[in-house]
PDB file of N, CA and C in Angstrom:
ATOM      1  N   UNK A   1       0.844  -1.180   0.000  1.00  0.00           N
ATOM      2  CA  UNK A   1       0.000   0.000   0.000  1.00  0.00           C
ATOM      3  C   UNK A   1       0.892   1.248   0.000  1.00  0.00           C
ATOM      4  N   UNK A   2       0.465   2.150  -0.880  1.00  0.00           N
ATOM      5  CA  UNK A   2       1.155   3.491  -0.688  1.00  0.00           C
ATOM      6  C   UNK A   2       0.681   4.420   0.103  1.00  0.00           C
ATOM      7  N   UNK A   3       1.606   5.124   0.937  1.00  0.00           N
ATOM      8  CA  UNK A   3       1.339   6.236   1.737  1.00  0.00           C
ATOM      9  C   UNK A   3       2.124   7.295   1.104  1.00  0.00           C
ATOM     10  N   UNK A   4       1.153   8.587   1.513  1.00  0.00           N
ATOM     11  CA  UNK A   4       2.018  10.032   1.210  1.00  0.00           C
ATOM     12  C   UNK A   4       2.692  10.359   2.355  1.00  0.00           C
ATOM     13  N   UNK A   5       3.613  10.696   1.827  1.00  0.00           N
ATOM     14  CA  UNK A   5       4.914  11.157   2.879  1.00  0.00           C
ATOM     15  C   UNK A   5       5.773  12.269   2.931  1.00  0.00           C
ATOM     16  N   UNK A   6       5.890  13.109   3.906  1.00  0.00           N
ATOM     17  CA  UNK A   6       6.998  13.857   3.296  1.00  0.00           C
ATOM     18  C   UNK A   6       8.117  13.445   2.903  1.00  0.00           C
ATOM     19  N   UNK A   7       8.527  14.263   2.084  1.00  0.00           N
ATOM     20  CA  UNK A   7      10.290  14.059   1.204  1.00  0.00           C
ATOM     21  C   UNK A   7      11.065  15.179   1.252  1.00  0.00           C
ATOM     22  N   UNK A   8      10.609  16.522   1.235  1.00  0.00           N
ATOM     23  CA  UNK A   8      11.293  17.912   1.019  1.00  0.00           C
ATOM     24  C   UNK A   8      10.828  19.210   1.829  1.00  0.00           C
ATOM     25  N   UNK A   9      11.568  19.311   2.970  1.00  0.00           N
ATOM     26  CA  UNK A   9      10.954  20.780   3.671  1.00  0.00           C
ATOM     27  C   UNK A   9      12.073  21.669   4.046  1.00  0.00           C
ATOM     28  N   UNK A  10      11.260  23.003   3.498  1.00  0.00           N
ATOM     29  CA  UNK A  10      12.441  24.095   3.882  1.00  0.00           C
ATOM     30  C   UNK A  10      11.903  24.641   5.194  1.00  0.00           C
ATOM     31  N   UNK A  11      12.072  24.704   6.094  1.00  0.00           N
ATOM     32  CA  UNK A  11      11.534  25.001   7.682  1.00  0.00           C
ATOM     33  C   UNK A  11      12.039  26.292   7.682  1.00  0.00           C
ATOM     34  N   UNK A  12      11.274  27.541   8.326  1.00  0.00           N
ATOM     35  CA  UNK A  12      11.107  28.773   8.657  1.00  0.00           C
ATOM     36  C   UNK A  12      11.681  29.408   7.697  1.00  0.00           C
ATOM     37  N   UNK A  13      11.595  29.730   6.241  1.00  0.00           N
ATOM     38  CA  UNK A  13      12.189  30.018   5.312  1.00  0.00           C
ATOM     39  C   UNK A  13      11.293  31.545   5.711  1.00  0.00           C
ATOM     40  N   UNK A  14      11.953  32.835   5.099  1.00  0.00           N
ATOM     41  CA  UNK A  14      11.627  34.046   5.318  1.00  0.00           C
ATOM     42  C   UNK A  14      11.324  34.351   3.557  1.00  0.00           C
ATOM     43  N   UNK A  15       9.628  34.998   3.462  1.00  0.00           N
ATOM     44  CA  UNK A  15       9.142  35.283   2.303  1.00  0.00           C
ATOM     45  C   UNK A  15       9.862  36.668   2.132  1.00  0.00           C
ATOM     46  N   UNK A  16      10.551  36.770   1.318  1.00  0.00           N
ATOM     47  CA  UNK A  16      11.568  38.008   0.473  1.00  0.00           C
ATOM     48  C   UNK A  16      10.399  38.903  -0.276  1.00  0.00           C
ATOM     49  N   UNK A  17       9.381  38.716  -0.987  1.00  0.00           N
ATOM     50  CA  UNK A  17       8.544  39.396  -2.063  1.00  0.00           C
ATOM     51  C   UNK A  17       7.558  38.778  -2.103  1.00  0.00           C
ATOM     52  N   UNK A  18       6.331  39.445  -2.260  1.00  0.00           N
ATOM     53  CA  UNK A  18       5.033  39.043  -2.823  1.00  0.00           C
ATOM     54  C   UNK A  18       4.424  39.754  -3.893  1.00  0.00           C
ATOM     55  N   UNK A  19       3.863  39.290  -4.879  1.00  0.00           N
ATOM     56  CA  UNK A  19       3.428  39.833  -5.950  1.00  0.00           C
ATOM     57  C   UNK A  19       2.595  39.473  -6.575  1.00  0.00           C
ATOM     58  N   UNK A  20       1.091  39.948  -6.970  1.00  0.00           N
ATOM     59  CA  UNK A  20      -0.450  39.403  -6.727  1.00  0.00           C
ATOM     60  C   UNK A  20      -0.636  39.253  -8.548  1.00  0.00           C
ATOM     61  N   UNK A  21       0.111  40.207  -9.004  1.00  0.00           N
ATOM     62  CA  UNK A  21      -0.198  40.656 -10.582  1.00  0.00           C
ATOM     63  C   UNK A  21       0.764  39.083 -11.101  1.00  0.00           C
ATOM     64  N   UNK A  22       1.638  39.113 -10.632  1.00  0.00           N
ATOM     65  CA  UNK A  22       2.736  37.742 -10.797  1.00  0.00           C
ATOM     66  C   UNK A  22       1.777  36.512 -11.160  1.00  0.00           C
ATOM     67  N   UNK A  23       2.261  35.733 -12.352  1.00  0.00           N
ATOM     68  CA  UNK A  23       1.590  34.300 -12.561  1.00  0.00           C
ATOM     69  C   UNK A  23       1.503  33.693 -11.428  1.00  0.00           C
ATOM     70  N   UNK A  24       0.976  32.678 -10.411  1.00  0.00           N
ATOM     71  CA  UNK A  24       1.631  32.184  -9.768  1.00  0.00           C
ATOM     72  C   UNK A  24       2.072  31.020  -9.389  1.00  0.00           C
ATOM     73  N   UNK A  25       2.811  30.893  -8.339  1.00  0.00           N
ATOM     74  CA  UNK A  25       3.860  30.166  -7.980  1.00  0.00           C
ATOM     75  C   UNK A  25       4.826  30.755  -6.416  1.00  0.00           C
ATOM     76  N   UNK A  26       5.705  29.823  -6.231  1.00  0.00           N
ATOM     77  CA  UNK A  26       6.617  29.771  -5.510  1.00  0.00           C
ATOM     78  C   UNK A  26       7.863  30.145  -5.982  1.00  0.00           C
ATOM     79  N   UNK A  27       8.924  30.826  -5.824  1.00  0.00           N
ATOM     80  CA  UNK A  27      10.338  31.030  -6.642  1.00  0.00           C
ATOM     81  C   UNK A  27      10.976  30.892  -5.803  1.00  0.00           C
ATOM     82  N   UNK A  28      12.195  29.889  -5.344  1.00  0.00           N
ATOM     83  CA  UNK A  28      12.845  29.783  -4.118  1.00  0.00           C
ATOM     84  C   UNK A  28      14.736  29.203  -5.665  1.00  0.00           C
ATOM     85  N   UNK A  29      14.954  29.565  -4.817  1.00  0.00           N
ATOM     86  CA  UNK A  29      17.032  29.564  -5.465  1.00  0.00           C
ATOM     87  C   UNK A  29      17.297  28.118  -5.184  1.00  0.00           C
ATOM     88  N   UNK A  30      17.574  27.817  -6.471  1.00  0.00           N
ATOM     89  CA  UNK A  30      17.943  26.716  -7.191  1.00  0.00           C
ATOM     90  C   UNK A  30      18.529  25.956  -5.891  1.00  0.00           C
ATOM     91  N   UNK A  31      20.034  26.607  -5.161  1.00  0.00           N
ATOM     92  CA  UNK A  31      20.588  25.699  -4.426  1.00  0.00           C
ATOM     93  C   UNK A  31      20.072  25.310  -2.932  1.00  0.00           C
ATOM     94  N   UNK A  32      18.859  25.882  -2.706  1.00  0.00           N
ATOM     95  CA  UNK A  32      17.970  25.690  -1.770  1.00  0.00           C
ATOM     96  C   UNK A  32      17.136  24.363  -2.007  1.00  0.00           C
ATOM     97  N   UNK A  33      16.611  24.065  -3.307  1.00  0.00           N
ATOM     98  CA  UNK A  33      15.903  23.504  -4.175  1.00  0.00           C
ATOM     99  C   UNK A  33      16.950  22.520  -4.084  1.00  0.00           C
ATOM    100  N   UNK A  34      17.772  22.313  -4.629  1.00  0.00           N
ATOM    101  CA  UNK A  34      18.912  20.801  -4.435  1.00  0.00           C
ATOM    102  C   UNK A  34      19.079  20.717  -2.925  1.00  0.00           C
ATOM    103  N   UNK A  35      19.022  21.175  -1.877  1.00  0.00           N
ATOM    104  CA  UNK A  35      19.402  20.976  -0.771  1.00  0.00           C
ATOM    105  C   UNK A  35      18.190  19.711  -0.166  1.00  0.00           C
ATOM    106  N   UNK A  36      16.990  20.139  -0.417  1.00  0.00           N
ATOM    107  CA  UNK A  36      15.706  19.413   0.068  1.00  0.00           C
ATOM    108  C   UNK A  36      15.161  18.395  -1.133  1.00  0.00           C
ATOM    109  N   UNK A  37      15.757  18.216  -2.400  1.00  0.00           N
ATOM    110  CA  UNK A  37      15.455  17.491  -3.485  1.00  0.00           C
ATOM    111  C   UNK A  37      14.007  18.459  -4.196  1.00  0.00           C
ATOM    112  N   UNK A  38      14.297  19.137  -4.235  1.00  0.00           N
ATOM    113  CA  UNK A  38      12.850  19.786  -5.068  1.00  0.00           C
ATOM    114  C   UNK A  38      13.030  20.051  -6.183  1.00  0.00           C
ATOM    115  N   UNK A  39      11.959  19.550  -7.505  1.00  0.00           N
ATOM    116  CA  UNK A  39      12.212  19.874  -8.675  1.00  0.00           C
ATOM    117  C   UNK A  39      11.722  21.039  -9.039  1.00  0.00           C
ATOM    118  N   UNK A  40      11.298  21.880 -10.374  1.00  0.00           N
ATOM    119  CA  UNK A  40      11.189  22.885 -10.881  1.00  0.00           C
ATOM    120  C   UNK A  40       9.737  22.330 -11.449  1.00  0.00           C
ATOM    121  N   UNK A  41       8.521  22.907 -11.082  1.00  0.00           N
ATOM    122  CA  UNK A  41       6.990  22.887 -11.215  1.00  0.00           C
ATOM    123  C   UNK A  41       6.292  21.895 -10.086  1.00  0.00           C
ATOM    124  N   UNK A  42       7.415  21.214  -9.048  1.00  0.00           N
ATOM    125  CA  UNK A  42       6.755  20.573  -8.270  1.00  0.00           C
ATOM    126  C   UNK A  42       5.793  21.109  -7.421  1.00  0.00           C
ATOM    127  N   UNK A  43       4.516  20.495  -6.611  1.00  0.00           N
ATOM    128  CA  UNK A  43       3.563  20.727  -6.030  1.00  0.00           C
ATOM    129  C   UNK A  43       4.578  20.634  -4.677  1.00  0.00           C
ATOM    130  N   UNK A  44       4.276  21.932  -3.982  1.00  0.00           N
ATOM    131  CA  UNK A  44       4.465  22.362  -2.197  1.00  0.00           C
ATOM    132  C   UNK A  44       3.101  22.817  -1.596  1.00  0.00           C
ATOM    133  N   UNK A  45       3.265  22.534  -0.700  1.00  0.00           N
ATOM    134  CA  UNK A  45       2.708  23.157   0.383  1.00  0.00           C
ATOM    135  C   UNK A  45       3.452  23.695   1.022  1.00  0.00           C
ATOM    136  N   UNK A  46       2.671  25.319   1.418  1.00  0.00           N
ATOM    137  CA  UNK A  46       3.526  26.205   1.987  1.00  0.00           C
ATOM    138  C   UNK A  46       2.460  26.565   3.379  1.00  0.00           C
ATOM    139  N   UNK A  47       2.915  26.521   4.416  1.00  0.00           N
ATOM    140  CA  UNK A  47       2.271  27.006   5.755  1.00  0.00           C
ATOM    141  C   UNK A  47       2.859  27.889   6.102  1.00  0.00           C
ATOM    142  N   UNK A  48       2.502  29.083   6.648  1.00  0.00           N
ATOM    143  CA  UNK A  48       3.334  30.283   7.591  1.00  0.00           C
ATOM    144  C   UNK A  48       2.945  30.023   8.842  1.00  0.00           C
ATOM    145  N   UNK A  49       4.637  30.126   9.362  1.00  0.00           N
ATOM    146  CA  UNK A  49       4.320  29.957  10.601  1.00  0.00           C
ATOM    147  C   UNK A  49       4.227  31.303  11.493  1.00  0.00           C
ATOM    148  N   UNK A  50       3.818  32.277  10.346  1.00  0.00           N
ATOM    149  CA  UNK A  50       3.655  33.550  10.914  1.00  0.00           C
ATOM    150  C   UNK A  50       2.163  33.742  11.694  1.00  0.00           C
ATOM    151  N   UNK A  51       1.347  33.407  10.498  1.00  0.00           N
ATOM    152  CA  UNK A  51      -0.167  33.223  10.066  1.00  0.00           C
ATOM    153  C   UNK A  51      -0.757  32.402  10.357  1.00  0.00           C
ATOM    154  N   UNK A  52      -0.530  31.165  10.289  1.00  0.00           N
ATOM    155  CA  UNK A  52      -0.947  29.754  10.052  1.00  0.00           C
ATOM    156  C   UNK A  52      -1.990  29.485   8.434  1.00  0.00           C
ATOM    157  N   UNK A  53      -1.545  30.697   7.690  1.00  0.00           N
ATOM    158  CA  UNK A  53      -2.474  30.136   6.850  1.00  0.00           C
ATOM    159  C   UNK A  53      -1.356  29.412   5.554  1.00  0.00           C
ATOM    160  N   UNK A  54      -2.055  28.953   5.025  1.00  0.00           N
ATOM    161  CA  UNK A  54      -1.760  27.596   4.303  1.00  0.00           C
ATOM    162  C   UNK A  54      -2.033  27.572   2.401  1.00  0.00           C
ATOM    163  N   UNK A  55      -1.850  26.849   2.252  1.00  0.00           N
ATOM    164  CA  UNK A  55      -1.715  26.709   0.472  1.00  0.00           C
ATOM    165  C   UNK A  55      -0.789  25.759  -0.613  1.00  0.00           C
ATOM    166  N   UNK A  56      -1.435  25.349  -1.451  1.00  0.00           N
ATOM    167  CA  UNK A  56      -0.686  24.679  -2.446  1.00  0.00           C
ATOM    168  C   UNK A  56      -0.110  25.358  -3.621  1.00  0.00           C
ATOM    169  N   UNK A  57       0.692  25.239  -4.026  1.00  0.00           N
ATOM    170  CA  UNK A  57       1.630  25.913  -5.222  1.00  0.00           C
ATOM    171  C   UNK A  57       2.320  25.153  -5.899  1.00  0.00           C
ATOM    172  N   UNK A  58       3.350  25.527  -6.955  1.00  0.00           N
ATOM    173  CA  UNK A  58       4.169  24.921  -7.613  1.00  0.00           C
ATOM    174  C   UNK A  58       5.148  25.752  -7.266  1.00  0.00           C
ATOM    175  N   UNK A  59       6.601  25.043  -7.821  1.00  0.00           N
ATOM    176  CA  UNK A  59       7.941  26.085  -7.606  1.00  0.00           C
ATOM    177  C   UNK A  59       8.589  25.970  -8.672  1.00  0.00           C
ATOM    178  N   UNK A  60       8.927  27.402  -8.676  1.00  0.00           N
ATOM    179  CA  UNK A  60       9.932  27.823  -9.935  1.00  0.00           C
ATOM    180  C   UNK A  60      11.041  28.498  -9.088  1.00  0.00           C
ATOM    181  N   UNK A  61      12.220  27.397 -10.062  1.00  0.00           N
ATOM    182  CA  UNK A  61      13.955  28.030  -9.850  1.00  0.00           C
ATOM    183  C   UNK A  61      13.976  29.267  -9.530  1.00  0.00           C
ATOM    184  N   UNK A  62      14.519  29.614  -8.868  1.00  0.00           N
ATOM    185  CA  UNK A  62      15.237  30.930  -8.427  1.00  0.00           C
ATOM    186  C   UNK A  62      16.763  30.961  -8.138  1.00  0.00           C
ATOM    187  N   UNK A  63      17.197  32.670  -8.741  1.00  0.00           N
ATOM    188  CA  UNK A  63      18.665  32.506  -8.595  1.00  0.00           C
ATOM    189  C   UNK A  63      19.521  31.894  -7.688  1.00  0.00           C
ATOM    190  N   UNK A  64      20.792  30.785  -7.773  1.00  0.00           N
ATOM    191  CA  UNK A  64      21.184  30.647  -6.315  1.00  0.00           C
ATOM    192  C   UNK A  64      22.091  31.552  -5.897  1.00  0.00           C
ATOM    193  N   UNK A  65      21.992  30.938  -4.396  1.00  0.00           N
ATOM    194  CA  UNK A  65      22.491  32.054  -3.567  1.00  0.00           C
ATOM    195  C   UNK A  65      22.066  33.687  -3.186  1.00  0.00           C
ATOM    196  N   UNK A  66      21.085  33.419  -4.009  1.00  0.00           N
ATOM    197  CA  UNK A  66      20.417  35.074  -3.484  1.00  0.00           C
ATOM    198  C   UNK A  66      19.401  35.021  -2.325  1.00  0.00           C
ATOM    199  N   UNK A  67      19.357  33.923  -1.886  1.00  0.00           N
ATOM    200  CA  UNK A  67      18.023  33.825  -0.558  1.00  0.00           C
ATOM    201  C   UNK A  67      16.928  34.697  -0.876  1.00  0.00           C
ATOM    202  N   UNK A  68      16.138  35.334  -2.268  1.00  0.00           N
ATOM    203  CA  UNK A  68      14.881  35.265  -2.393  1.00  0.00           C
ATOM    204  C   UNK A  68      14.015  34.330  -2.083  1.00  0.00           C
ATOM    205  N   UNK A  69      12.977  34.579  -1.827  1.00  0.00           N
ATOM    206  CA  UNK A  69      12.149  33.021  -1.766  1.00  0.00           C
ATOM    207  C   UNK A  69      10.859  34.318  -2.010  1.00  0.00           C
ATOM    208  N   UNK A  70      10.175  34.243  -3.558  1.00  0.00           N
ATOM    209  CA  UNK A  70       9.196  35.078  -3.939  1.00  0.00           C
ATOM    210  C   UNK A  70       7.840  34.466  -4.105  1.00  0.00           C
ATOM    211  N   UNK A  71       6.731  34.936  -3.188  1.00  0.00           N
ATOM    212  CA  UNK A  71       5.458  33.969  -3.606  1.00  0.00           C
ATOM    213  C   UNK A  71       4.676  35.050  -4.311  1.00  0.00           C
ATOM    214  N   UNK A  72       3.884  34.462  -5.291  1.00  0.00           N
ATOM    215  CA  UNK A  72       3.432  35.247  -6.530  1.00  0.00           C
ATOM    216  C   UNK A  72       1.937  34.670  -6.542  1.00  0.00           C
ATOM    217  N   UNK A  73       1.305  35.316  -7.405  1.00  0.00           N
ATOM    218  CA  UNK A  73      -0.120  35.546  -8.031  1.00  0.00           C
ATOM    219  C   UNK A  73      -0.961  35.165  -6.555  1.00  0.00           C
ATOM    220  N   UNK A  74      -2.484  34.928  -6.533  1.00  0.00           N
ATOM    221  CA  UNK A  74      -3.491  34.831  -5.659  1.00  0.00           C
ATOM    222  C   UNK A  74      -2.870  34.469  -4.313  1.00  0.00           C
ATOM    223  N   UNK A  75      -1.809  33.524  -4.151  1.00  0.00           N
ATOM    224  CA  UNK A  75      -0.638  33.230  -3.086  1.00  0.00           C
ATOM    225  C   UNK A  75      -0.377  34.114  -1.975  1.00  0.00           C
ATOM    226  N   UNK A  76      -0.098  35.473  -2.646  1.00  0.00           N
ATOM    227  CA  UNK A  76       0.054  36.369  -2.225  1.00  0.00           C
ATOM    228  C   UNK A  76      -0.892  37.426  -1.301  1.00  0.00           C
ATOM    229  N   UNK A  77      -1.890  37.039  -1.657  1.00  0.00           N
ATOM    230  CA  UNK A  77      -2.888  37.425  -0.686  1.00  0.00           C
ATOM    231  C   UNK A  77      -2.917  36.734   0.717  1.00  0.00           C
ATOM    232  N   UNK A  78      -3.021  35.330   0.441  1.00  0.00           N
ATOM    233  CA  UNK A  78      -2.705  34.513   1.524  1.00  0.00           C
ATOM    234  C   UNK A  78      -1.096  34.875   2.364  1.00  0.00           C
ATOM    235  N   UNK A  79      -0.174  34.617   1.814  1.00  0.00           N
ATOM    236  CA  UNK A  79       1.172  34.975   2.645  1.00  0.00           C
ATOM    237  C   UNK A  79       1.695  35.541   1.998  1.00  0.00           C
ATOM    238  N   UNK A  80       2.430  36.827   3.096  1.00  0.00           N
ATOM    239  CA  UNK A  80       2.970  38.287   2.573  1.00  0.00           C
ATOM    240  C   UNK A  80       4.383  38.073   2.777  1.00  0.00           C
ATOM    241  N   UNK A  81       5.054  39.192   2.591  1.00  0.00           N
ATOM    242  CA  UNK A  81       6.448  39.718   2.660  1.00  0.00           C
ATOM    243  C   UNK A  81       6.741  39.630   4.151  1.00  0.00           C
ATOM    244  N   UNK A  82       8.175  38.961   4.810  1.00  0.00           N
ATOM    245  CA  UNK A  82       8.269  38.841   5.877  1.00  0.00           C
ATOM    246  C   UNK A  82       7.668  38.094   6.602  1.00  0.00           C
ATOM    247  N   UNK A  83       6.831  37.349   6.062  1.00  0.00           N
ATOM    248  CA  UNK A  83       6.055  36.035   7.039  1.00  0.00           C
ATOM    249  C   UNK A  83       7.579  34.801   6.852  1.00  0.00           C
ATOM    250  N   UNK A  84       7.202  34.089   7.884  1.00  0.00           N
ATOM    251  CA  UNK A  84       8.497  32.645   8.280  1.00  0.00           C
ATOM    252  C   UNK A  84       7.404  31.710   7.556  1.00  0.00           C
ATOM    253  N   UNK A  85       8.083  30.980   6.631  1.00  0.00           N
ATOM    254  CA  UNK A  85       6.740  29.153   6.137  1.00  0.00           C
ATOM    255  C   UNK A  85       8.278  28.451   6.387  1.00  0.00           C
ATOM    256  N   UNK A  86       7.270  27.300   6.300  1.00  0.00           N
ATOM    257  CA  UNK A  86       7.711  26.162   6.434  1.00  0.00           C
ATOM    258  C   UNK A  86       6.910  25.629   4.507  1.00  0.00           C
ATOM    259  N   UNK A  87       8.699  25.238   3.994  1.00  0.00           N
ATOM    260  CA  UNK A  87       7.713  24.857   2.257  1.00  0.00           C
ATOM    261  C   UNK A  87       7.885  23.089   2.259  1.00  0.00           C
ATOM    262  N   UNK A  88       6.447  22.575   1.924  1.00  0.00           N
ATOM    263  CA  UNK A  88       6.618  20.705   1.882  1.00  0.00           C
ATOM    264  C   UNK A  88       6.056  20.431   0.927  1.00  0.00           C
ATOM    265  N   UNK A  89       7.127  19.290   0.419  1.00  0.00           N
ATOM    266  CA  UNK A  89       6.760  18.774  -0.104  1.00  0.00           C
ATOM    267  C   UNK A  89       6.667  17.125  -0.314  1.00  0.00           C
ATOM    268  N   UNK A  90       5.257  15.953  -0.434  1.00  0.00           N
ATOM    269  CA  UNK A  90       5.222  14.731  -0.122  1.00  0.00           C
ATOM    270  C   UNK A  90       5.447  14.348  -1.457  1.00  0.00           C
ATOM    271  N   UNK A  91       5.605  12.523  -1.058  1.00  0.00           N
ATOM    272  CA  UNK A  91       5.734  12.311  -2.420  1.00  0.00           C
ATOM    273  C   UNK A  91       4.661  10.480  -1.485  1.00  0.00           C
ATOM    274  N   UNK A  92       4.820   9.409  -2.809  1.00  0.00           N
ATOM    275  CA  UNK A  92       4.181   8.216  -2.529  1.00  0.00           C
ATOM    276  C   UNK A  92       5.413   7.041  -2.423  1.00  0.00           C
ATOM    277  N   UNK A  93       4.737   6.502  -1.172  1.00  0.00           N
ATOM    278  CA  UNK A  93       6.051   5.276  -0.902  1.00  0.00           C
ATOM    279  C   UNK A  93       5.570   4.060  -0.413  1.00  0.00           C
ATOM    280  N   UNK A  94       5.956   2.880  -0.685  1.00  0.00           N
ATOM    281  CA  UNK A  94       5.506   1.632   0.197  1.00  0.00           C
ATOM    282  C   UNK A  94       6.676   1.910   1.643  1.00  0.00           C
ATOM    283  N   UNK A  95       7.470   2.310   1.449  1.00  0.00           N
ATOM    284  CA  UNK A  95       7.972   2.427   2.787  1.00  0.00           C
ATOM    285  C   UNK A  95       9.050   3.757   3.383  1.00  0.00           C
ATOM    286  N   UNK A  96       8.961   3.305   4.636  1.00  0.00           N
ATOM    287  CA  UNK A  96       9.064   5.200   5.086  1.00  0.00           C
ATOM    288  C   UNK A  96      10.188   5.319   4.349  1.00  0.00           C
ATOM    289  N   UNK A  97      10.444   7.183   4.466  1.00  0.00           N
ATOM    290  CA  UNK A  97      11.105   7.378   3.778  1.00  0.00           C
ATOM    291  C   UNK A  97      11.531   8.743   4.874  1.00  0.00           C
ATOM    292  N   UNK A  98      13.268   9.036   4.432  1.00  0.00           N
ATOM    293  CA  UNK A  98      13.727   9.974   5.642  1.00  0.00           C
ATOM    294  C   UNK A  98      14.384  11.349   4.841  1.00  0.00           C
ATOM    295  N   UNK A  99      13.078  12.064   5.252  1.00  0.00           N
ATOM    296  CA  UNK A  99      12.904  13.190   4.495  1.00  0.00           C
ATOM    297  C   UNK A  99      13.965  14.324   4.304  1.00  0.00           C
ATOM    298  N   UNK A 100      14.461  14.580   3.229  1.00  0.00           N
ATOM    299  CA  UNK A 100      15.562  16.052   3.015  1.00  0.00           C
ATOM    300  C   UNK A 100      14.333  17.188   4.024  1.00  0.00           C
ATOM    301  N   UNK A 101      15.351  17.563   5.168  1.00  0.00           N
ATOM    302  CA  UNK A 101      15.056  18.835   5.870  1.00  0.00           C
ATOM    303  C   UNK A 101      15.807  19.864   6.052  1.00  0.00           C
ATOM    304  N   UNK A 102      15.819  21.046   5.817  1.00  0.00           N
ATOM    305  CA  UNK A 102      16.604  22.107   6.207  1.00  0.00           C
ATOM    306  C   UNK A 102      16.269  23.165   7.105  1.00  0.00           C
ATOM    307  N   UNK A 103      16.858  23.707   8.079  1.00  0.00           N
ATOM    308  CA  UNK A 103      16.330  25.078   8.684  1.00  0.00           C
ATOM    309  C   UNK A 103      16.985  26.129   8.184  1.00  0.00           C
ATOM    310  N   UNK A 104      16.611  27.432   7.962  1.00  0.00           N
ATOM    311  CA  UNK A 104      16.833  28.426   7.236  1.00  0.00           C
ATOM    312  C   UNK A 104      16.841  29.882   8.277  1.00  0.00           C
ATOM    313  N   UNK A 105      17.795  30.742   8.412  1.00  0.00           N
ATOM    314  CA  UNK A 105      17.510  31.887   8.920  1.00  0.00           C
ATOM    315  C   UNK A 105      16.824  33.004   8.551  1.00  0.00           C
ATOM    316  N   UNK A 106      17.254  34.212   9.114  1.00  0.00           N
ATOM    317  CA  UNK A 106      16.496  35.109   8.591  1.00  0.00           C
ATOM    318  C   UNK A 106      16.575  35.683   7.092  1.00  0.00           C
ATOM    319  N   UNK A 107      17.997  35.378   6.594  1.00  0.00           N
ATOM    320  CA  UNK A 107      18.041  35.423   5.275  1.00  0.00           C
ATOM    321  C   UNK A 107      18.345  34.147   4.153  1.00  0.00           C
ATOM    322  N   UNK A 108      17.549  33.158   4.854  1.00  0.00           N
ATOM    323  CA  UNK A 108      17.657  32.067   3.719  1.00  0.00           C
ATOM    324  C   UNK A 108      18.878  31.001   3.529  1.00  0.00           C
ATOM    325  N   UNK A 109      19.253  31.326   4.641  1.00  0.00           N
ATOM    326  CA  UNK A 109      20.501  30.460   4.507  1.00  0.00           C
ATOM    327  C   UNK A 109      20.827  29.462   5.593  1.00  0.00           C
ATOM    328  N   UNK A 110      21.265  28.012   4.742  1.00  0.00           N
ATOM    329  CA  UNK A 110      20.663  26.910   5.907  1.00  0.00           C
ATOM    330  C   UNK A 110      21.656  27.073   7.004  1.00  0.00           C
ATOM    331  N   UNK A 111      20.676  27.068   7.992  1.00  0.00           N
ATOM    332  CA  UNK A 111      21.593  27.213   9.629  1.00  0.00           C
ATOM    333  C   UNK A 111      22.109  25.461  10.101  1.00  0.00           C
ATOM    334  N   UNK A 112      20.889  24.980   9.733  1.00  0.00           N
ATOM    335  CA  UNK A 112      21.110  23.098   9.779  1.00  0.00           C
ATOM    336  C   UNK A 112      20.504  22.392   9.165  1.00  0.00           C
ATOM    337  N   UNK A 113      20.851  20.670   9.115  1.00  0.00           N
ATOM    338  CA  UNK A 113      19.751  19.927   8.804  1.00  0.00           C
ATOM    339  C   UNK A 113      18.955  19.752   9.550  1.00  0.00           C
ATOM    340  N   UNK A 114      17.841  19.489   9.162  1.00  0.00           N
ATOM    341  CA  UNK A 114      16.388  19.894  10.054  1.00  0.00           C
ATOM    342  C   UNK A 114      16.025  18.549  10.349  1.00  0.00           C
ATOM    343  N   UNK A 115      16.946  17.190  10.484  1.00  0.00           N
ATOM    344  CA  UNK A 115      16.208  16.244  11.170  1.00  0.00           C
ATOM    345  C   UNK A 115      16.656  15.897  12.633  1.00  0.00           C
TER     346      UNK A 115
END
C-alpha cells in the first residue's frame, strides 16, 4: 500500500517578495531547491508559521544564492512579505522514507539539517 509522505521541507524560510499581478507560484534559489530534493513545477505546500495560513503551489527556480524566496499571483494574498513558512513537499512510498530537511535563517541560509 502506498502512503504520502513527506520528502522535502524548507523550515522557517523568510518570504523576500510578494506579488499578486505575478503568474503564480513559488520562486525559491535553485541551491535551496537541491538541498531538500525539489524539482522545478513541483507541487508544495507552503504554511506560515507567521499566520498559520496555508496553500498549495508549484515552484519555480530561483537565482542561487540570493536567498529570495518570492510567492506570486493569488498566493500572495494569503502569505505576505516577511512572514516565516515552512515549504513541503510529499511524495508516494511503500515504505518510510527519511525526508531532506533544512532550517533556514532570517536570510535564507541553511543554519542546519532539520532532522
Amino acid at each position: 500500500m502506498l502512503h504520502q509522505v513527506l520528502k522535502s521541507k524548507l523550515h522557517r524560510a523568510m518570504i523576500t517578495a510578494a506579488d499578486v499581478d505575478y503568474e503564480g507560484s513559488i520562486e525559491i534559489p535553485t541551491d535551496l531547491m537541491d538541498a531538500v530534493g525539489l524539482w522545478p513545477g513541483e507541487k508544495v505546500l507552503v504554511a506560515s508559521i507567521t499566520t498559520g495560513n496555508r496553500l498549495e503551489t508549484y515552484v519555480q527556480p530561483g537565482i542561487p544564492g540570493t536567498g529570495n524566496i518570492l510567492i506570486n499571483g493569488g498566493a500572495a494574498h494569503r502569505i505576505k512579505k516577511g512572514e516565516r513558512v515552512a515549504i513541503m513537499a510529499f511524495g508516494l512510498s511503500d515504505a518510510p522514507v527519511l525526508a531532506k530537511k533544512v532550517v533556514l535563517d532570517e536570510e535564507n541560509r541553511i543554519l542546519r539539517d532539520g532532522r
